[in-house]
Structure formats: C-alpha cells, structure tokens
PDB file of N, CA and C in Angstrom:
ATOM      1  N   UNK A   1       0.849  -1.165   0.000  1.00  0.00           N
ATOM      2  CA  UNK A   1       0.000   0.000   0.000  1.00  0.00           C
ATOM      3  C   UNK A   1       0.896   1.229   0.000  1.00  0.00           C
ATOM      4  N   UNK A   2       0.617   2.413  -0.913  1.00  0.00           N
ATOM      5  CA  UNK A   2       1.570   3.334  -0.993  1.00  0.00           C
ATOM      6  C   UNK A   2       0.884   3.897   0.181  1.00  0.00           C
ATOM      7  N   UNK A   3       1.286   4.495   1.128  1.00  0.00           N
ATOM      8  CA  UNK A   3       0.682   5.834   2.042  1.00  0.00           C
ATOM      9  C   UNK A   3       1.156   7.649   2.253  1.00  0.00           C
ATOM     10  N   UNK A   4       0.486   8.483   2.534  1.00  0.00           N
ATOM     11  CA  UNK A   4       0.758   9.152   2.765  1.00  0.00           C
ATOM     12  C   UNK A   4       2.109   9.568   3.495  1.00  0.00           C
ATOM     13  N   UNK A   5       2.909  10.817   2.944  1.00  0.00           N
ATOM     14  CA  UNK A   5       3.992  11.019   3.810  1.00  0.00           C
ATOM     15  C   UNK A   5       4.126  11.086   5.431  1.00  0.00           C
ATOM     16  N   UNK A   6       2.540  11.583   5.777  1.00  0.00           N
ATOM     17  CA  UNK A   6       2.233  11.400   7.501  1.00  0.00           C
ATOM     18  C   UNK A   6       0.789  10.721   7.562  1.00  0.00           C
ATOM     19  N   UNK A   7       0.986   9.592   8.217  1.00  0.00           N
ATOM     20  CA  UNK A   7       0.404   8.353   8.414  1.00  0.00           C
ATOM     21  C   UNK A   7       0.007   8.899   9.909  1.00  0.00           C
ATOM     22  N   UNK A   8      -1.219   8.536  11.038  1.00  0.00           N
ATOM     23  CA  UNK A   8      -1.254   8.772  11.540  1.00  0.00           C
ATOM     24  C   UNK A   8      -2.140   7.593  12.428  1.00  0.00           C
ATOM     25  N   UNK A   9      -2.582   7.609  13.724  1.00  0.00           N
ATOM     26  CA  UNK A   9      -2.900   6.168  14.421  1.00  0.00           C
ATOM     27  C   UNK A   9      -4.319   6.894  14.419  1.00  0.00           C
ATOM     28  N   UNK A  10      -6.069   6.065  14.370  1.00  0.00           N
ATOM     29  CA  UNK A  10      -6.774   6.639  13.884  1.00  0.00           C
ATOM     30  C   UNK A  10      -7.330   6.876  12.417  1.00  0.00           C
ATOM     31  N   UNK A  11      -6.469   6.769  11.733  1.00  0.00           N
ATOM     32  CA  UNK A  11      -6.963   7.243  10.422  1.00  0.00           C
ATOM     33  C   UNK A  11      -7.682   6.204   9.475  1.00  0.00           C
ATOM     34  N   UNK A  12      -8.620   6.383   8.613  1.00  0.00           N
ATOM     35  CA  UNK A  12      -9.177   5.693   7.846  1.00  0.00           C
ATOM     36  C   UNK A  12      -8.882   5.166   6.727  1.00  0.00           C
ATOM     37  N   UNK A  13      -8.037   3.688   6.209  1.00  0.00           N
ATOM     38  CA  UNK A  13      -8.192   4.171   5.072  1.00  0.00           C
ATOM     39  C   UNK A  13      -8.441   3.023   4.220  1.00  0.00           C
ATOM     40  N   UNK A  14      -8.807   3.017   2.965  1.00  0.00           N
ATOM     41  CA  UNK A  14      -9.688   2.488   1.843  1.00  0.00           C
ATOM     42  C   UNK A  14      -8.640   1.130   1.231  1.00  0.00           C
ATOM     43  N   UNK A  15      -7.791   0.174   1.484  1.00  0.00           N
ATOM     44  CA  UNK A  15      -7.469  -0.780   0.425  1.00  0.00           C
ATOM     45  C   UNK A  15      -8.296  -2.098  -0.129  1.00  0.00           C
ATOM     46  N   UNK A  16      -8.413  -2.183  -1.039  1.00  0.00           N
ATOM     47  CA  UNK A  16      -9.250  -3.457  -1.320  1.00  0.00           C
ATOM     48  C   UNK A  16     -10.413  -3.359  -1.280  1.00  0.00           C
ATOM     49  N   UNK A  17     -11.227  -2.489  -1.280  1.00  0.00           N
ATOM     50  CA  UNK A  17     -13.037  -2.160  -1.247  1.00  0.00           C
ATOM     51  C   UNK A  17     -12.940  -2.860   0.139  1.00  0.00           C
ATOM     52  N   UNK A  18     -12.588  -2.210   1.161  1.00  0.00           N
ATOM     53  CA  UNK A  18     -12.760  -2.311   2.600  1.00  0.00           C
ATOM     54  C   UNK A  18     -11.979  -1.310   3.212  1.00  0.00           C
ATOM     55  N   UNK A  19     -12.858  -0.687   4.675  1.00  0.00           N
ATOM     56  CA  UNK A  19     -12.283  -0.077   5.010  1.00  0.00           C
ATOM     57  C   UNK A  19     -11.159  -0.249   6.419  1.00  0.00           C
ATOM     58  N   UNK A  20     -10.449   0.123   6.480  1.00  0.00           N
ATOM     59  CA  UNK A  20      -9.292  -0.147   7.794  1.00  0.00           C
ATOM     60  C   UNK A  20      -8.992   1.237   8.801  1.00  0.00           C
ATOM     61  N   UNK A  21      -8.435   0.800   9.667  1.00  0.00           N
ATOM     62  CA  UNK A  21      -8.269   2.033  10.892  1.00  0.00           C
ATOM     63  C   UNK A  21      -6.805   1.678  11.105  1.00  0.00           C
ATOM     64  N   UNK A  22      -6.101   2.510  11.005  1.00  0.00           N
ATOM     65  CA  UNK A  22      -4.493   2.714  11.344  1.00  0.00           C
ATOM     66  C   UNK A  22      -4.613   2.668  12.892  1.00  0.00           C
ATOM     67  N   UNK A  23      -3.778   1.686  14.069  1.00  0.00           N
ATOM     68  CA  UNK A  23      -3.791   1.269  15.082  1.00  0.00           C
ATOM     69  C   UNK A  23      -2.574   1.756  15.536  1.00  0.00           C
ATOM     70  N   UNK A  24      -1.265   0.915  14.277  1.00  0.00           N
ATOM     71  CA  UNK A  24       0.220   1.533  14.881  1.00  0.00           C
ATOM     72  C   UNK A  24       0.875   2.088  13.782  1.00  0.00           C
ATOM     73  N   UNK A  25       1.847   2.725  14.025  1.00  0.00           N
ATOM     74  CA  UNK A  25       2.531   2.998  12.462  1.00  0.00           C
ATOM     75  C   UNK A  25       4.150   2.810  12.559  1.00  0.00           C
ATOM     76  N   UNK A  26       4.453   1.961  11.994  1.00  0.00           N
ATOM     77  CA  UNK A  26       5.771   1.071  12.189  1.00  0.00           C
ATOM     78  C   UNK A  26       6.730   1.886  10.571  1.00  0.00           C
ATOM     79  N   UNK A  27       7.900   1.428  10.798  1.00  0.00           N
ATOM     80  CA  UNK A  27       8.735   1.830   9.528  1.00  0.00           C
ATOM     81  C   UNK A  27       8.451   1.861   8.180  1.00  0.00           C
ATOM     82  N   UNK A  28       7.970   0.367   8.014  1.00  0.00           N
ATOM     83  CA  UNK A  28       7.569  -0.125   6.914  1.00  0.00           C
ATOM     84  C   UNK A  28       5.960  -1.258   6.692  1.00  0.00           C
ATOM     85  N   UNK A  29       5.413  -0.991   8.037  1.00  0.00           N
ATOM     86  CA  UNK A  29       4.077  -1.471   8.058  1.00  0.00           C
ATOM     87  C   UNK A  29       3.427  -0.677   8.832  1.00  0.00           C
ATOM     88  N   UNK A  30       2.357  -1.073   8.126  1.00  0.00           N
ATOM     89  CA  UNK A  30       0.814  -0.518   9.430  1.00  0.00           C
ATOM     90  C   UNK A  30       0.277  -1.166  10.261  1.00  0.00           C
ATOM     91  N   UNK A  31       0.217  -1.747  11.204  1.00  0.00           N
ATOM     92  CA  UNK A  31      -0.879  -2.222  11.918  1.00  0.00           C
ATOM     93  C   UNK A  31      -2.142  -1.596  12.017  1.00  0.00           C
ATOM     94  N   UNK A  32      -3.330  -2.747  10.949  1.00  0.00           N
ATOM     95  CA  UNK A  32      -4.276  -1.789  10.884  1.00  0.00           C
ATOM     96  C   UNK A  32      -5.582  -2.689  11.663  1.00  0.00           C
ATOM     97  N   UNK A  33      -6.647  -2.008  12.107  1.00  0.00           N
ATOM     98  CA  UNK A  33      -8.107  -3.070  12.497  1.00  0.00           C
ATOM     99  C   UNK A  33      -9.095  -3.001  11.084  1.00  0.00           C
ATOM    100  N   UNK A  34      -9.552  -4.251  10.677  1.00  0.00           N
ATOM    101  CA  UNK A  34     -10.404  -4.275   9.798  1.00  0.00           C
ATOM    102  C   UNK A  34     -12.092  -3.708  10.408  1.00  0.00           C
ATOM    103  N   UNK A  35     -12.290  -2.515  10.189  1.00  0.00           N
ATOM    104  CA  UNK A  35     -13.776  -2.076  10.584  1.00  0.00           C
ATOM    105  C   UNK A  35     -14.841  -3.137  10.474  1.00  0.00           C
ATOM    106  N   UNK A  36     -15.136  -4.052   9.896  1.00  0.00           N
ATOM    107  CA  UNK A  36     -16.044  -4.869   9.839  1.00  0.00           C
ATOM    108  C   UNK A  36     -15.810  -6.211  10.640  1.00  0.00           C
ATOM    109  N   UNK A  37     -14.513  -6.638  10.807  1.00  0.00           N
ATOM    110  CA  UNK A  37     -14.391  -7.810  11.089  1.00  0.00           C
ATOM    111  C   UNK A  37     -13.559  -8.100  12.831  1.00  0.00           C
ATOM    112  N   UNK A  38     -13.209  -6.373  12.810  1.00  0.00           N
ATOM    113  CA  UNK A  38     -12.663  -6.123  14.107  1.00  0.00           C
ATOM    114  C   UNK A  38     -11.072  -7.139  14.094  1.00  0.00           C
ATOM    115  N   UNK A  39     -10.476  -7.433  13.213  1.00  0.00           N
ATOM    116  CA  UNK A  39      -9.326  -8.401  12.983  1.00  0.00           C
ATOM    117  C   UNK A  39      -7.768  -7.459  12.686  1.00  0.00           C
ATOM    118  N   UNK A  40      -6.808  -7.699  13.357  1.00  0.00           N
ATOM    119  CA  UNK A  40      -5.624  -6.665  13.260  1.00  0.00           C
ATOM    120  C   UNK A  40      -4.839  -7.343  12.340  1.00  0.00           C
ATOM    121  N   UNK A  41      -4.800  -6.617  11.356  1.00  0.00           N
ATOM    122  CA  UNK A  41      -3.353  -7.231  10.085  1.00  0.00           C
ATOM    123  C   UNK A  41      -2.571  -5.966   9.929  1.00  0.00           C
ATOM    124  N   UNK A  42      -0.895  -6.735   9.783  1.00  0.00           N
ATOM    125  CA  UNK A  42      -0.092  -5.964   9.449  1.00  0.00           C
ATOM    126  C   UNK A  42      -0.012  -5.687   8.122  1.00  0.00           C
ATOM    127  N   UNK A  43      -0.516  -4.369   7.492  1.00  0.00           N
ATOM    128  CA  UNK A  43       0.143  -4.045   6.139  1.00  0.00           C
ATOM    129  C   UNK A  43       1.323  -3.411   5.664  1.00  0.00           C
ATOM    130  N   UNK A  44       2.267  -4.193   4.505  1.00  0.00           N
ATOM    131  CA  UNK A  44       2.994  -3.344   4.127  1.00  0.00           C
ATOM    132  C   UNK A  44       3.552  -2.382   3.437  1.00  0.00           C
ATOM    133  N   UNK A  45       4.585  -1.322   3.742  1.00  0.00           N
ATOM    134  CA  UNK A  45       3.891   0.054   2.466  1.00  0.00           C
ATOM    135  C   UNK A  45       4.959   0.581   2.280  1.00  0.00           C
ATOM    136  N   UNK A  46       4.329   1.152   1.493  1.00  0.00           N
ATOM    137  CA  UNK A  46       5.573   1.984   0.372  1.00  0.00           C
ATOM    138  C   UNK A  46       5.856   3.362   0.378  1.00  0.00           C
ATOM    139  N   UNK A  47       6.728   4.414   0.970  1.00  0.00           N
ATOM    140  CA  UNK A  47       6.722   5.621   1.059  1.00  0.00           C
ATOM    141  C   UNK A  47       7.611   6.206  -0.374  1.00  0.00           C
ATOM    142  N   UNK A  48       8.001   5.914  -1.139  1.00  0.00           N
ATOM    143  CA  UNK A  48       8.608   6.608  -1.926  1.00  0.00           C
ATOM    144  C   UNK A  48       8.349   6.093  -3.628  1.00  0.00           C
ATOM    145  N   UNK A  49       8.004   6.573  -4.490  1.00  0.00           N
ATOM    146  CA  UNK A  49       7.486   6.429  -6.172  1.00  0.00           C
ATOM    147  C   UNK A  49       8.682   6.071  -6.569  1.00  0.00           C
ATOM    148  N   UNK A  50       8.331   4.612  -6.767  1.00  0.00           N
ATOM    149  CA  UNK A  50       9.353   3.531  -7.847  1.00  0.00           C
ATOM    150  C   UNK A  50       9.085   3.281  -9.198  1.00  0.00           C
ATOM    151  N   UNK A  51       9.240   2.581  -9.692  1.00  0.00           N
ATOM    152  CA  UNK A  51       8.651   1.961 -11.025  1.00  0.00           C
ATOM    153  C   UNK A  51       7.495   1.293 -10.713  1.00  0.00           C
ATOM    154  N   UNK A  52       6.742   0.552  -9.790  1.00  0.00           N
ATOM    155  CA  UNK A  52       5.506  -0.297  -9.840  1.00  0.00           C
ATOM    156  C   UNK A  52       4.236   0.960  -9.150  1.00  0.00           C
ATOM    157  N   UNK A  53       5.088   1.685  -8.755  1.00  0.00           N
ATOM    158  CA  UNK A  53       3.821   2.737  -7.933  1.00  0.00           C
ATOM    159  C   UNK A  53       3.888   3.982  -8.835  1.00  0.00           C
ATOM    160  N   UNK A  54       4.227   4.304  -9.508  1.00  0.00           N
ATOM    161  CA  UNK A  54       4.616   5.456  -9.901  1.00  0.00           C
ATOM    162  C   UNK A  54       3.304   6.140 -10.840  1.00  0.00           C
ATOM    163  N   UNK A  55       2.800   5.220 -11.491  1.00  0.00           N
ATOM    164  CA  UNK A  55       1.971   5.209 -12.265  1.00  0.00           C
ATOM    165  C   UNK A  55       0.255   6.146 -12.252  1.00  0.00           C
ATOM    166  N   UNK A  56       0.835   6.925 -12.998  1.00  0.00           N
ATOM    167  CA  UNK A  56      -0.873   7.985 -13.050  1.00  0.00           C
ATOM    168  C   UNK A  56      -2.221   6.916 -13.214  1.00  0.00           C
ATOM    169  N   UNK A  57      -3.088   6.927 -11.848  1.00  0.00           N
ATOM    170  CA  UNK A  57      -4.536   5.991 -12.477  1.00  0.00           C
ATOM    171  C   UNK A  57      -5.313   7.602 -13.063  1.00  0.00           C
ATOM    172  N   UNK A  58      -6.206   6.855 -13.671  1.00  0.00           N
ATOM    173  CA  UNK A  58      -7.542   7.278 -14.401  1.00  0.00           C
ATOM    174  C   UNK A  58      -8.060   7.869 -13.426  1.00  0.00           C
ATOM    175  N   UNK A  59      -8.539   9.568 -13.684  1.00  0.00           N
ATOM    176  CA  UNK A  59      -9.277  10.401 -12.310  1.00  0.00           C
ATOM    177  C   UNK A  59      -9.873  11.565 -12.693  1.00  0.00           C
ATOM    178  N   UNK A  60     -10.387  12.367 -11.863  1.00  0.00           N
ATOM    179  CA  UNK A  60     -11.217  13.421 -12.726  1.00  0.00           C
ATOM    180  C   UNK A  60      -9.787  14.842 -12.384  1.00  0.00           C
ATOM    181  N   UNK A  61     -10.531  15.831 -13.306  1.00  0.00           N
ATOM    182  CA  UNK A  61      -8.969  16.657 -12.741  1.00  0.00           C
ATOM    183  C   UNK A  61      -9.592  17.595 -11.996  1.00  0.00           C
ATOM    184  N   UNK A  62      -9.153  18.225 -11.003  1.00  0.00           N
ATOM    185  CA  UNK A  62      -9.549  19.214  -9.850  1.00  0.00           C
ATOM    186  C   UNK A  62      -9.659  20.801 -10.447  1.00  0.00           C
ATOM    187  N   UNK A  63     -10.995  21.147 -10.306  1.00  0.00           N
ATOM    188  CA  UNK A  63     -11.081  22.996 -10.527  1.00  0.00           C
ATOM    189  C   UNK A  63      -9.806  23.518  -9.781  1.00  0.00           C
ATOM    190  N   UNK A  64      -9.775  24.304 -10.540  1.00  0.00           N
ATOM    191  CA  UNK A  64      -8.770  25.268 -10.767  1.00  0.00           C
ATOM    192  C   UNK A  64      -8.748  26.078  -9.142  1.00  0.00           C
ATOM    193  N   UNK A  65     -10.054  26.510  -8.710  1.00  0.00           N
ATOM    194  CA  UNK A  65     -10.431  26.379  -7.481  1.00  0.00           C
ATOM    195  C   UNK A  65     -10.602  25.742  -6.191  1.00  0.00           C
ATOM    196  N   UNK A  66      -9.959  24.428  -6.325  1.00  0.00           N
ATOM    197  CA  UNK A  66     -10.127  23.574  -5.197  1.00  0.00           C
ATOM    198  C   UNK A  66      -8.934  23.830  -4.350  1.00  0.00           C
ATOM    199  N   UNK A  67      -8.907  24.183  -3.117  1.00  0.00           N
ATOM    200  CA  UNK A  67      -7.995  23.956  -2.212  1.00  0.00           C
ATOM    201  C   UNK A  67      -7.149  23.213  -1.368  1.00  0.00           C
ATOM    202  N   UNK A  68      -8.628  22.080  -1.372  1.00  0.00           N
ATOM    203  CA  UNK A  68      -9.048  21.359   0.052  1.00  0.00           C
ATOM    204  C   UNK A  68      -8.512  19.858  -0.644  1.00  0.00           C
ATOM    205  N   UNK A  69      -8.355  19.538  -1.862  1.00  0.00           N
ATOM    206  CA  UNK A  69      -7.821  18.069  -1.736  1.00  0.00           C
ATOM    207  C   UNK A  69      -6.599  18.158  -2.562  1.00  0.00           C
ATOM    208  N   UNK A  70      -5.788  17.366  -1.939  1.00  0.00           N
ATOM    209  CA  UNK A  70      -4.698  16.908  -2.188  1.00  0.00           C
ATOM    210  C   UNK A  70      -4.511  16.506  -3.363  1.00  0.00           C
ATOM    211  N   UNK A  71      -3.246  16.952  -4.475  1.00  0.00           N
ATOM    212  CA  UNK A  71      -3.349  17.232  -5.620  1.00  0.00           C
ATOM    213  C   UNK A  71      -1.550  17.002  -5.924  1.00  0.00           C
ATOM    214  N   UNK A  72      -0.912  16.587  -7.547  1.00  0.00           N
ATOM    215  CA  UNK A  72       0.424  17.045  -7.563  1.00  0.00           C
ATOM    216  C   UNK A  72       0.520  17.395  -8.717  1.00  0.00           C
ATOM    217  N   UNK A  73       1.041  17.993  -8.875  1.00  0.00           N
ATOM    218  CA  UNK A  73       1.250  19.945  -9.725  1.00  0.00           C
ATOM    219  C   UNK A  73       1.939  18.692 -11.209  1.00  0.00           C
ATOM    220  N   UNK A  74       1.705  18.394 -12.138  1.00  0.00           N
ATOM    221  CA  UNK A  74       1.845  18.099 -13.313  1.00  0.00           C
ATOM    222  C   UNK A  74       2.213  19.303 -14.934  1.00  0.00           C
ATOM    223  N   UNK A  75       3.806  19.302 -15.406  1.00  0.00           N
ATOM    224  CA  UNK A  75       3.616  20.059 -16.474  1.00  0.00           C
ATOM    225  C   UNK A  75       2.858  19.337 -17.776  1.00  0.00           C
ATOM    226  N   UNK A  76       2.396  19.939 -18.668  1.00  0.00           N
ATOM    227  CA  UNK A  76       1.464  19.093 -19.647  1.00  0.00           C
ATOM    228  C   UNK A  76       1.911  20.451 -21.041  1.00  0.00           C
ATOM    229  N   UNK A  77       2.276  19.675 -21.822  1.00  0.00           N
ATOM    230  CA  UNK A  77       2.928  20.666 -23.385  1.00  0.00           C
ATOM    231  C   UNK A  77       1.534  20.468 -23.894  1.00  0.00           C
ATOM    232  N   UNK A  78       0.992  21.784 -24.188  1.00  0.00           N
ATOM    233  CA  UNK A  78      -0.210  22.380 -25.221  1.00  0.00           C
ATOM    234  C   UNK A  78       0.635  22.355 -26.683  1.00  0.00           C
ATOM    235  N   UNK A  79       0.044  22.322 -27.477  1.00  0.00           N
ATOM    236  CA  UNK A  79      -0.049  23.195 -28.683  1.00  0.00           C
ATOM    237  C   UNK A  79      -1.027  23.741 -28.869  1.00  0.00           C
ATOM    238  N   UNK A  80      -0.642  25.567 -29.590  1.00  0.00           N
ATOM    239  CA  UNK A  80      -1.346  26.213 -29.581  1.00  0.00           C
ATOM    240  C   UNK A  80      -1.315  26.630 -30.936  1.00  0.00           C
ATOM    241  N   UNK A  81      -2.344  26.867 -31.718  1.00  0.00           N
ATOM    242  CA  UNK A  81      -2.819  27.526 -33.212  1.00  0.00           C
ATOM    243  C   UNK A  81      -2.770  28.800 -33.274  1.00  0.00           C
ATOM    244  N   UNK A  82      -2.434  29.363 -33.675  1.00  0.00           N
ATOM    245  CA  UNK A  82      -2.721  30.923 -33.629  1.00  0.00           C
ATOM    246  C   UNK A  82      -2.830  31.766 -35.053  1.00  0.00           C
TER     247      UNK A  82
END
C-alpha cells in the first residue's frame, strides 16, 4: 500500500473495497483493524514512487479552485494555433 507522507494512528483508510483504521505505524508497516471484522493485520507500504507505484490511475482533474484536496502539480505541453 503506498501511504501518505504522515500516516497517523486513527486514520481511515480504503485498500481493497474495505475499510481499515491505522492502530500503529511502524517503519515499513501498518498495523491496521479491519472495521467490519474487528481483525488486526499488518500491512505493508511503500513511502517513496518507484517503477511499480509510480503510475498515473484514471481520475477526474480538480477545478482550478479547489484547495481542500490533495493534488500534484503536473507540467502538460499544449499546442497552440494561432
């Protein structure tokens, strides 16, 4: 699981169409509780963009106006007609 640069104990988060609760936060794993099943698994994760994570998914792109979600600044070459 790639995670955020600050991971925090508490937090919610989404792998596998299920949701999990961050319990501990270790070097290179999470100890997380499965919300539904109340069951503690260690996951392991990835803090830094390699070759297997690196990869842009399919997403909508954020108004120009949005503040509030987390976003990374991409250059993109136009051509322009004039």
């Amino acid at each position: 699981m790639v995670v955020p640069v600050a991971v925090a104990v508490g937090w919610e988060l989404a792998p596998a169409d299920r949701v999990v609760v961050v319990h501990e936060v270790r070097p290179t794993t999470l100890v997380v509780i499965d919300s539904t099943t109340g069951k503690t698994e260690e996951v392991a994760i990835v803090r830094e963009d390699d070759g297997t994570n690196s990869k842009d998914e399919p997403g909508s792109e954020l108004s120009a106006t949005d503040t509030s979600t987390p976003a990374r600044e991409l250059d993109e070459e136009v051509e322009v007609t004039e």
